[in-house]
Protein backbone atom coordinates (compact mmCIF):
# COMPACT_ATOMS: atom_id res chain seq x y z
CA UNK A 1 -3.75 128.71 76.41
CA UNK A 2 -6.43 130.72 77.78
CA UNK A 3 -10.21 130.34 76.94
CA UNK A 4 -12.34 133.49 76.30
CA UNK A 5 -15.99 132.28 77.60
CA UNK A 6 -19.05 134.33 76.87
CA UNK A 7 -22.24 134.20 78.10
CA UNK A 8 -23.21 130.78 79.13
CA UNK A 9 -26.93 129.32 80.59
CA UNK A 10 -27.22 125.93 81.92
CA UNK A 11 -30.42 124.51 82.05
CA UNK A 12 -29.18 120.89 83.95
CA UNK A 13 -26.42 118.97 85.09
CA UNK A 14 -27.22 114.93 85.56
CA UNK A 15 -25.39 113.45 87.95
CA UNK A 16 -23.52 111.28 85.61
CA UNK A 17 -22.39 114.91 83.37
CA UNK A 18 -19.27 117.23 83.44
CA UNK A 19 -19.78 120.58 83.12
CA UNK A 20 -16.64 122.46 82.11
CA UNK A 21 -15.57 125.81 80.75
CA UNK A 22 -12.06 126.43 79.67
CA UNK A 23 -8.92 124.56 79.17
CA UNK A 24 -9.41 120.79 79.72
CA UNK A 25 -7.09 118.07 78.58
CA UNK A 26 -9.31 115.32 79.69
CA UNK A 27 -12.61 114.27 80.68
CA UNK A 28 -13.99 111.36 81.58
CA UNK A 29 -17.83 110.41 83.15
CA UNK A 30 -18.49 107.55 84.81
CA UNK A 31 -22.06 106.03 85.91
CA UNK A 32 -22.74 102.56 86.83
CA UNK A 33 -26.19 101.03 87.23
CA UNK A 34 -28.03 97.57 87.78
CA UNK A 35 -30.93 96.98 86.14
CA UNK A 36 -33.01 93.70 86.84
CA UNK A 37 -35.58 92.24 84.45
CA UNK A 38 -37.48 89.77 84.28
CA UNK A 39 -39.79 87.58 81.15
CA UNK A 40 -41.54 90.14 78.89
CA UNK A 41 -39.46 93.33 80.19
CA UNK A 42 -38.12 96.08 78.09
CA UNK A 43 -40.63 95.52 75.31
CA UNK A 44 -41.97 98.21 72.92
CA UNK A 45 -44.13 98.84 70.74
CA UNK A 46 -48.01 98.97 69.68
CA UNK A 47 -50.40 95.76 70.71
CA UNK A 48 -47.78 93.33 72.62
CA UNK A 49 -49.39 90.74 74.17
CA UNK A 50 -47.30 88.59 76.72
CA UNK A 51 -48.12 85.81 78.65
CA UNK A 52 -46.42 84.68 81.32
CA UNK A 53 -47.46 82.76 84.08
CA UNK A 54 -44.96 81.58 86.29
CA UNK A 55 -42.06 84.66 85.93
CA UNK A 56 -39.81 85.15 88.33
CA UNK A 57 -36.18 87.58 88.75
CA UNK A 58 -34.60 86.48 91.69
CA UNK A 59 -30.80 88.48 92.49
CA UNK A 60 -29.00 87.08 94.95
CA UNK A 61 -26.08 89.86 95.29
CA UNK A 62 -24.02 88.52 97.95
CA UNK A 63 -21.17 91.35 97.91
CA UNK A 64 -23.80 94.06 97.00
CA UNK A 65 -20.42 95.27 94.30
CA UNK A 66 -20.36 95.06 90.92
CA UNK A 67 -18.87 98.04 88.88
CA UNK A 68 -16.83 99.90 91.52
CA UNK A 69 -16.34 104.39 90.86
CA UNK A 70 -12.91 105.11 91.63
């Protein structure tokens, strides 16, 4: 059926977003992304104290392909 669209502002589009206006039977985003970490990371909060004294992340990515867009 048809869509009656009004007035409509967009302030951003990420790159991992679908913008769409009118008759849609499906929609699906994809986004992929690698995210290396090492001792102590992705901590939150007031007064962490860490120590580490020997920390090391080594990647060794030897087909540089992990989750594939298609």
């Amino acid at each position: 059926m048809p869509a009656k669209v009004g007035a409509v502002k967009v302030i951003s589009v990420s790159a991992s977003s679908i913008f769409n206006i009118g008759d849609v039977y499906s929609m699906n985003p994809e986004s992929s992304a690698k995210t290396y970490a090492g001792g102590g990371s992705f901590n939150t909060g007031d007064k962490i104290h860490i120590e580490l004294d020997h920390s090391h992340t080594f990647v060794h990515d030897a087909d540089k392909i992990d989750q594939p867009l298609t």
